[in-house]
Protein backbone atom coordinates (compact mmCIF):
# COMPACT_ATOMS: atom_id res chain seq x y z
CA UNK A 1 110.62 145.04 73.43
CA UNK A 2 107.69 145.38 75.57
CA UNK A 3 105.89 142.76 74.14
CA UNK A 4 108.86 140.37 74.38
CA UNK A 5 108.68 140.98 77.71
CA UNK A 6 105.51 140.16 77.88
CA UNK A 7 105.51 136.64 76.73
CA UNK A 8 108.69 136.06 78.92
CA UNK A 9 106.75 137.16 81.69
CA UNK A 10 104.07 134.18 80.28
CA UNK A 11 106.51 132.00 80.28
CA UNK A 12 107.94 132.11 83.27
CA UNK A 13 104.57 132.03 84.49
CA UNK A 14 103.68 129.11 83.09
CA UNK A 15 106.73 127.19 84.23
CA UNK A 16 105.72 128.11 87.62
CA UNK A 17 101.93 126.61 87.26
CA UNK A 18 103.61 123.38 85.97
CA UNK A 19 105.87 123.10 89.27
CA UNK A 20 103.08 124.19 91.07
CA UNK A 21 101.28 120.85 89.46
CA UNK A 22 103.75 118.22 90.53
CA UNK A 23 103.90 119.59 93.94
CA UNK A 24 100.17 119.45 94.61
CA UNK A 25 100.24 115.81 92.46
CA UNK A 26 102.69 114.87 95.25
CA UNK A 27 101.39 115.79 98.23
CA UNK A 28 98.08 114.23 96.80
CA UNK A 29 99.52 111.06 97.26
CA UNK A 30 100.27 111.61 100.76
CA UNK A 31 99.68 109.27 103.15
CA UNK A 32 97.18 111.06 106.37
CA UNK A 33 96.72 109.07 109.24
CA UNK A 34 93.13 107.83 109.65
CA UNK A 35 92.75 105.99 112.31
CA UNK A 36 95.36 104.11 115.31
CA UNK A 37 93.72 100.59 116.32
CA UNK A 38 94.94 98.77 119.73
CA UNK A 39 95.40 94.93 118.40
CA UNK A 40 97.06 91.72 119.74
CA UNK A 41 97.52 88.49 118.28
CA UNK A 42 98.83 84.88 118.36
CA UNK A 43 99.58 81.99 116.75
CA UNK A 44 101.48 78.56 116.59
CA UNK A 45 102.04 75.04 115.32
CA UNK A 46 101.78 71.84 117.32
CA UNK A 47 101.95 68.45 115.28
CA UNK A 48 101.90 64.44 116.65
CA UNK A 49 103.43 61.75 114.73
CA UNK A 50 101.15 58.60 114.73
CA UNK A 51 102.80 55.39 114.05
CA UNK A 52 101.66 51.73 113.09
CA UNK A 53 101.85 49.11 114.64
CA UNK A 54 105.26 47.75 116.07
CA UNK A 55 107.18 46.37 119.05
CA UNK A 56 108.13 48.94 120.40
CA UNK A 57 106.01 51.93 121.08
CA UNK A 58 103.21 50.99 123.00
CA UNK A 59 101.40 54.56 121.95
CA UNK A 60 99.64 55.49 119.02
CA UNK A 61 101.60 58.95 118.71
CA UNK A 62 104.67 60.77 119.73
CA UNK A 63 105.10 63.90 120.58
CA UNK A 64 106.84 66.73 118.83
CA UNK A 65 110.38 67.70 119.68
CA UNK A 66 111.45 64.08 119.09
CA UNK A 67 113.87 61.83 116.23
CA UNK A 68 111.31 59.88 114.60
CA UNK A 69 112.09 56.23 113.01
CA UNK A 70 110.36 56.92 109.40
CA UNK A 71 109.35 53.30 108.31
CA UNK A 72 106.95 53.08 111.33
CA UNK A 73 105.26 56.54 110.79
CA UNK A 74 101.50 56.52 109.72
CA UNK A 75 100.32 60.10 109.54
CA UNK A 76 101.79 63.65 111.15
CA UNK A 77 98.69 65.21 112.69
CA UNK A 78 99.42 69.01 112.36
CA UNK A 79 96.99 71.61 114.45
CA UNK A 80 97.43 75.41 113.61
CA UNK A 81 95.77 78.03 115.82
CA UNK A 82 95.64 81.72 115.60
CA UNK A 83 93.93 84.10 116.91
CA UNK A 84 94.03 88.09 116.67
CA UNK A 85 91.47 91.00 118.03
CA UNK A 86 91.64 94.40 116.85
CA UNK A 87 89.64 97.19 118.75
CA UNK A 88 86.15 97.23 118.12
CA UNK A 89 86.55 95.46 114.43
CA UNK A 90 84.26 92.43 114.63
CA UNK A 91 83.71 91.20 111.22
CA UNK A 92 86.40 89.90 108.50
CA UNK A 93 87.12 88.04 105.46
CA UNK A 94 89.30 85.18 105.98
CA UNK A 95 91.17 83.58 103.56
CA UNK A 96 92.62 80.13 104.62
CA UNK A 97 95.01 77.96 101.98
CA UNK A 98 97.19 75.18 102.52
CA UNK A 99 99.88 74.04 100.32
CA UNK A 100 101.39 70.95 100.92
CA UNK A 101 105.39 70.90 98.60
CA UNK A 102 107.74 68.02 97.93
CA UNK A 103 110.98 69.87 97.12
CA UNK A 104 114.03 67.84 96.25
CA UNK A 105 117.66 69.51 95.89
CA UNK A 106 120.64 68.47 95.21
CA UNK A 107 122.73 66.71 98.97
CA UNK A 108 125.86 69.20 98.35
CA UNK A 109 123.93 71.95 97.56
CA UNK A 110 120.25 72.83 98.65
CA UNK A 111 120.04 75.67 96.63
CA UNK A 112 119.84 74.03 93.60
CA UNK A 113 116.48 72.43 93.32
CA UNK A 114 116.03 69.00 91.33
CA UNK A 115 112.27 68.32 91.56
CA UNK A 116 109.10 70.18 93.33
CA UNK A 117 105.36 68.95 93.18
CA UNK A 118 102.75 71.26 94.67
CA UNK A 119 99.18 69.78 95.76
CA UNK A 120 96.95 72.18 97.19
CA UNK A 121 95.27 70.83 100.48
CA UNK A 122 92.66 73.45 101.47
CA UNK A 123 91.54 76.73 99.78
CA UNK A 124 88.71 78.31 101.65
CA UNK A 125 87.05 81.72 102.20
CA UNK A 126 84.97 82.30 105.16
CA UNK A 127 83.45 85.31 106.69
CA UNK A 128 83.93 85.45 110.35
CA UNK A 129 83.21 87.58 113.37
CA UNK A 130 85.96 87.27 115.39
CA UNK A 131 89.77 86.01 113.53
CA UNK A 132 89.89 82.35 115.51
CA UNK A 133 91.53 80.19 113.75
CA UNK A 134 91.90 75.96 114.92
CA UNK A 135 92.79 73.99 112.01
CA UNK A 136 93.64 70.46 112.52
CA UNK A 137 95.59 68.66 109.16
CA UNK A 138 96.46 65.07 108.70
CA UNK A 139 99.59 64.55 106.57
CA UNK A 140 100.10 60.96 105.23
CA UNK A 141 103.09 60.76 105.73
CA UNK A 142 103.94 57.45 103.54
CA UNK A 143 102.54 58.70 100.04
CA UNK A 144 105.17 61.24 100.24
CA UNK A 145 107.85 59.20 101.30
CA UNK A 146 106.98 56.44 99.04
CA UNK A 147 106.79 59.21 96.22
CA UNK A 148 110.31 60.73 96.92
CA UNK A 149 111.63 56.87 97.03
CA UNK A 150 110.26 55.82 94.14
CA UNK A 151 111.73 58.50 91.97
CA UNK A 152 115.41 58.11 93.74
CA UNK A 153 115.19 54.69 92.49
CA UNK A 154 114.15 54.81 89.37
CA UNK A 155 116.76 57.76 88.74
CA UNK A 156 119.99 56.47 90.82
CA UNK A 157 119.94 60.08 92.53
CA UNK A 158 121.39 61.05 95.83
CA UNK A 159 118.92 63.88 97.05
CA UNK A 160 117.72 65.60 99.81
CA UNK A 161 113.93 65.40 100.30
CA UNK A 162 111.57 67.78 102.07
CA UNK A 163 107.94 68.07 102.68
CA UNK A 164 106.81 71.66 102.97
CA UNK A 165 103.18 72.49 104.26
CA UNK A 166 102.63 76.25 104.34
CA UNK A 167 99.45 77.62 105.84
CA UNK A 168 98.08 80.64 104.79
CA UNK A 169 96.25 82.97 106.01
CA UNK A 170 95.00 86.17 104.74
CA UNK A 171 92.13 88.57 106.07
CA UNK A 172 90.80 91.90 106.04
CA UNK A 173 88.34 94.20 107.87
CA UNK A 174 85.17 94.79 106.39
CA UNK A 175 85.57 98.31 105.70
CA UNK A 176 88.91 97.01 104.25
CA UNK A 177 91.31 99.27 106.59
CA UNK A 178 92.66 96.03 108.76
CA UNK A 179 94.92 94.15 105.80
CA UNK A 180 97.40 91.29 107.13
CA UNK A 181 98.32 88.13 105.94
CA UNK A 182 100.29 85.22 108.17
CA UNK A 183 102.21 82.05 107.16
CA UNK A 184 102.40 78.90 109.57
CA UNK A 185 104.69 76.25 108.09
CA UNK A 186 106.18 73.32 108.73
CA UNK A 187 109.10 71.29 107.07
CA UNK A 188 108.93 66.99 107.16
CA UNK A 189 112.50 65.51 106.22
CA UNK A 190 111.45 62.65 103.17
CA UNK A 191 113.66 59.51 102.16
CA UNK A 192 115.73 59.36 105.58
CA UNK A 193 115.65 56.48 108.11
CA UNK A 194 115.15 59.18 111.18
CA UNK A 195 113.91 62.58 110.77
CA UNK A 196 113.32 65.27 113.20
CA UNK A 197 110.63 67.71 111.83
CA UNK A 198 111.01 71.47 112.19
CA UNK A 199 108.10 74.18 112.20
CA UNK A 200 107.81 77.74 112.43
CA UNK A 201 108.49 79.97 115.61
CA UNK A 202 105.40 81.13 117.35
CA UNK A 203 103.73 84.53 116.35
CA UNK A 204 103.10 87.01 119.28
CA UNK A 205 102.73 90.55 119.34
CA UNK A 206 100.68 93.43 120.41
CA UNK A 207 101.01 97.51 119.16
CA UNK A 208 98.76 99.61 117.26
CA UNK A 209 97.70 99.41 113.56
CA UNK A 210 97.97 102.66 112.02
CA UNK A 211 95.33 103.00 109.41
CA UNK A 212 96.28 105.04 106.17
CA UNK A 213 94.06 106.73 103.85
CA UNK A 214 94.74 108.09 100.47
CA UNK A 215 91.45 109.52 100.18
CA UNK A 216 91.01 112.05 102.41
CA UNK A 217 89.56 115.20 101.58
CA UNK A 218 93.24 117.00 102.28
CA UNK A 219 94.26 114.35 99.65
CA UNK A 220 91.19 115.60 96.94
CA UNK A 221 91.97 119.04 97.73
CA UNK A 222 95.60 118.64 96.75
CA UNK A 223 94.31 117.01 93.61
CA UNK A 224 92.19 119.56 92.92
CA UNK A 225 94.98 122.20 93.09
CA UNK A 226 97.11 120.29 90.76
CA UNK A 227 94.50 120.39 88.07
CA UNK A 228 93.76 124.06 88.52
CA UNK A 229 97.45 124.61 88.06
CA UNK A 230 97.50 122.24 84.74
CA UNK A 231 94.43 124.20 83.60
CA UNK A 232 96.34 127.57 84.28
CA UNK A 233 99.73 126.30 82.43
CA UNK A 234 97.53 125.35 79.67
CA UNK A 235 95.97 128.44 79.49
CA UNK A 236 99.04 130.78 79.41
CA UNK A 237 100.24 128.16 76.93
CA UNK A 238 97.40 128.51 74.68
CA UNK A 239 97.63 132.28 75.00
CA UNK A 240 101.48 132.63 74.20
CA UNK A 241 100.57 130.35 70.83
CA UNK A 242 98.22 132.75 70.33
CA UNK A 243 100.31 135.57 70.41
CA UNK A 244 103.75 134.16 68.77
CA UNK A 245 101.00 132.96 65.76
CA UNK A 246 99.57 136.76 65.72
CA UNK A 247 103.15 138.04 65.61
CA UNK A 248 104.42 135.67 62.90
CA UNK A 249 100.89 136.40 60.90
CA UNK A 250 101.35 139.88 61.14
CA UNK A 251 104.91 140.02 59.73
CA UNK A 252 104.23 140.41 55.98
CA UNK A 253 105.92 139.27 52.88
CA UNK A 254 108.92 141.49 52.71
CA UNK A 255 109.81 141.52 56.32
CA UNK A 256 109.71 137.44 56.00
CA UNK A 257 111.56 137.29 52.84
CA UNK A 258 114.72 139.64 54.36
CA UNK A 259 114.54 137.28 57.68
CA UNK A 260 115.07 134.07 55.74
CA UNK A 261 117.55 135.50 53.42
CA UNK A 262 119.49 137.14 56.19
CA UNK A 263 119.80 133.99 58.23
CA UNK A 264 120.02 131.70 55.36
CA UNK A 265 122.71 133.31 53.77
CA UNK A 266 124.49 134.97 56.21
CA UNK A 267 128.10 133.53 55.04
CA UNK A 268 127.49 134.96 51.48
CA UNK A 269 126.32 138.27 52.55
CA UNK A 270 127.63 141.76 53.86
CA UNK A 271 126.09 144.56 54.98
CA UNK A 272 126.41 148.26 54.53
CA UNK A 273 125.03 151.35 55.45
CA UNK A 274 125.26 153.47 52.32
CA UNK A 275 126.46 153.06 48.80
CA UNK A 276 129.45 155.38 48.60
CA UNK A 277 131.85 153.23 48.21
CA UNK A 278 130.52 151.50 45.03
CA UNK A 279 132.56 151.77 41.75
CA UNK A 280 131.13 153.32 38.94
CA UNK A 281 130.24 150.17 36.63
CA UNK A 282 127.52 149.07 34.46
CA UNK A 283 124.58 147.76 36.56
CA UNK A 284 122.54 144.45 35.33
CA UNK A 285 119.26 144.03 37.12
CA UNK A 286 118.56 141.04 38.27
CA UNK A 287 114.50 139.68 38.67
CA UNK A 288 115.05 137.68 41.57
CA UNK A 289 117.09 136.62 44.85
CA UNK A 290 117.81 133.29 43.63
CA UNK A 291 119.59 134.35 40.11
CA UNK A 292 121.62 136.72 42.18
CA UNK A 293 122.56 133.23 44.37
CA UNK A 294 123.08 131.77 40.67
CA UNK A 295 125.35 134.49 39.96
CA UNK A 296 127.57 134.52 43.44
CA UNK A 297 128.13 130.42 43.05
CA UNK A 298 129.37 131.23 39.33
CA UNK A 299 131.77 134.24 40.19
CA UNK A 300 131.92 133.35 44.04
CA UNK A 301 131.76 136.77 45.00
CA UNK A 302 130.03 138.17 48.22
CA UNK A 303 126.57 139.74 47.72
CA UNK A 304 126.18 143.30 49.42
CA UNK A 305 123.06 144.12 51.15
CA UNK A 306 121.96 147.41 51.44
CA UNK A 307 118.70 149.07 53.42
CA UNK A 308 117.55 151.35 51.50
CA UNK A 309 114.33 152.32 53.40
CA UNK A 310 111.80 150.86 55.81
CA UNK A 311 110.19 149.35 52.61
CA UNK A 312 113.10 148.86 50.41
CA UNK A 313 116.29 146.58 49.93
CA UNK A 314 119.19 146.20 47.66
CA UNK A 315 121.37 143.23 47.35
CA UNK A 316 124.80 143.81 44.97
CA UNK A 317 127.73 141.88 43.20
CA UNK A 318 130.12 143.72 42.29
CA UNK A 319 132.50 142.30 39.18
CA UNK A 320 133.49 143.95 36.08
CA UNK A 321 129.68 145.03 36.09
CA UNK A 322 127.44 145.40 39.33
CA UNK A 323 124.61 142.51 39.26
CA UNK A 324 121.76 144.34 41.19
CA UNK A 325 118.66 143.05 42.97
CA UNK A 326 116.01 145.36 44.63
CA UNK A 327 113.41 144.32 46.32
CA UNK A 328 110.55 146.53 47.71
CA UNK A 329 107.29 145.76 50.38
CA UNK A 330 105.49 146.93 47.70
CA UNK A 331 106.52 144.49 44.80
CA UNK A 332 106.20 141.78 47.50
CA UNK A 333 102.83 142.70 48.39
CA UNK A 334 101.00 142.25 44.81
């Protein structure tokens, strides 16, 4: 009994050291609060629509906020500027990429898209000092058009048609602790006789840019916790092994053999304390277990198990003779 208790106590133990794993592993991954950075930023789209020659304008360009007649439009000038500062961070890696998309969908239903072509206009990387950004893009204007025509035509389709330029921008810190990206983008109607062009709202803000670190010496320490505590659970683990191996080894032959019948045959089986009540028959000895099981499945009788001493058993049928087997630790041992 006391050394049950003993591997329950191990047990237990070791259940504990396994909790005790997954909450360090946890609050390794926590989150600590490096740093708070003062920033401010801003950003915006302007565009001009340049026309050719007719008899009407007597300008090379209109400004933006207007209806524009497409069959005289040239170009569409587009200038993006941003501009952010961050608290003594001076040097970045910018990432600048412009994608310019024709994307045509269905007129009752813009959801479903019919056609898109992609063209990549600028991919860049740059290493700067300070994140000023003053892109200027030219846009012609009739290659789309004429491309989004041409395949109405041919195809009979009724469509709506949309030039999509997204700028991109992407840029980190140095030291890799400032991480943002930004998108600029503006939408040119395609395949219409007037078309008012839309772009994104302007970007403005100001706050603080908390910094998070995931490798922090709190974090390592936490780590390091949850492997002492898998280290400990294995330990205990290897010890109770150890012990439920010793106690299994140490059993011998006879206590094994009266184990497996007991459980194995516990419907065919009774027990008793003493032999009183036995009739006075002939006795056949049997020279093994299993011809006493042959001889119970042929006369389905129960067998009757009797402890005779620490190192001695006796398993009986009893029918017009008694079929006996005895088996001793000594006979099991040679």
């Amino acid at each position: 009994m006391k050394k049950d208790k003993i591997e329950i106590s191990f047990i237990i133990s070791m259940l504990i050291f396994i909790v005790a794993a997954f909450f360090f592993w946890n609050q390794s991954k926590k989150v600590v609060v490096k740093d708070e950075i003062p920033y401010n930023e801003s950003g915006y789209v302007n565009y001009k629509v340049y026309l050719d020659k007719n008899d009407y304008y007597d300008r090379d360009y209109l400004d933006e906020g207007m209806q524009y007649i497409s069959s005289i439009i040239d170009y569409v000038e587009i200038g993006y500027n941003y501009n952010a500062a961050y608290t003594d961070i001076k040097e970045y890696d910018l990432y600048k990429n412009i994608v310019a998309s024709i994307v045509v969908t269905d007129s009752d239903d813009e959801n479903k898209v019919i056609y898109t072509k992609n063209e990549k206009i600028k991919d860049e990387r740059v290493n700067v000092d300070d994140l000023v950004v003053n892109d200027t893009l030219k846009i012609d204007y009739k290659k789309y058009n004429s491309h989004v025509n041409s395949l109405k035509t041919k195809y009979g389709i009724s469509a709506n048609c949309n030039l999509i330029i997204d700028y991109n921008l992407v840029y980190s810190s140095k030291d890799g602790d400032i991480k943002d990206s930004k998108k600029m983008t503006v939408t040119i109607p395609l395949s219409k006789q007037m078309i008012t062009i839309k772009k994104s709202e302007p970007i403005s803000g100001d706050g603080t840019y908390t910094i998070a670190d995931t490798n922090s010496i709190y974090n390592y320490l936490m780590l390091f916790f949850a492997l002492l505590m898998v280290i400990f659970a294995g330990v205990y683990l290897i010890i109770l092994f150890v012990r439920i191996s010793n106690k299994i080894n140490k059993q011998s032959k006879y206590d094994r053999f009266l184990n497996k019948v007991l459980k194995e045959y516990d419907s065919y089986i009774t027990q008793t304390k003493d032999e009183s009540f036995l009739p006075d028959k002939p006795v056949i000895r049997i020279n093994s277990f299993k011809e006493l099981i042959d001889v119970r499945n042929n006369i389905d009788k129960t067998i009757i198990y009797t402890k005779l001493s620490e190192n001695s058993s006796k398993f009986e049928i009893i029918d017009e003779v008694i079929y006996e087997y005895v088996v001793t630790r000594e006979d099991m041992e040679k």
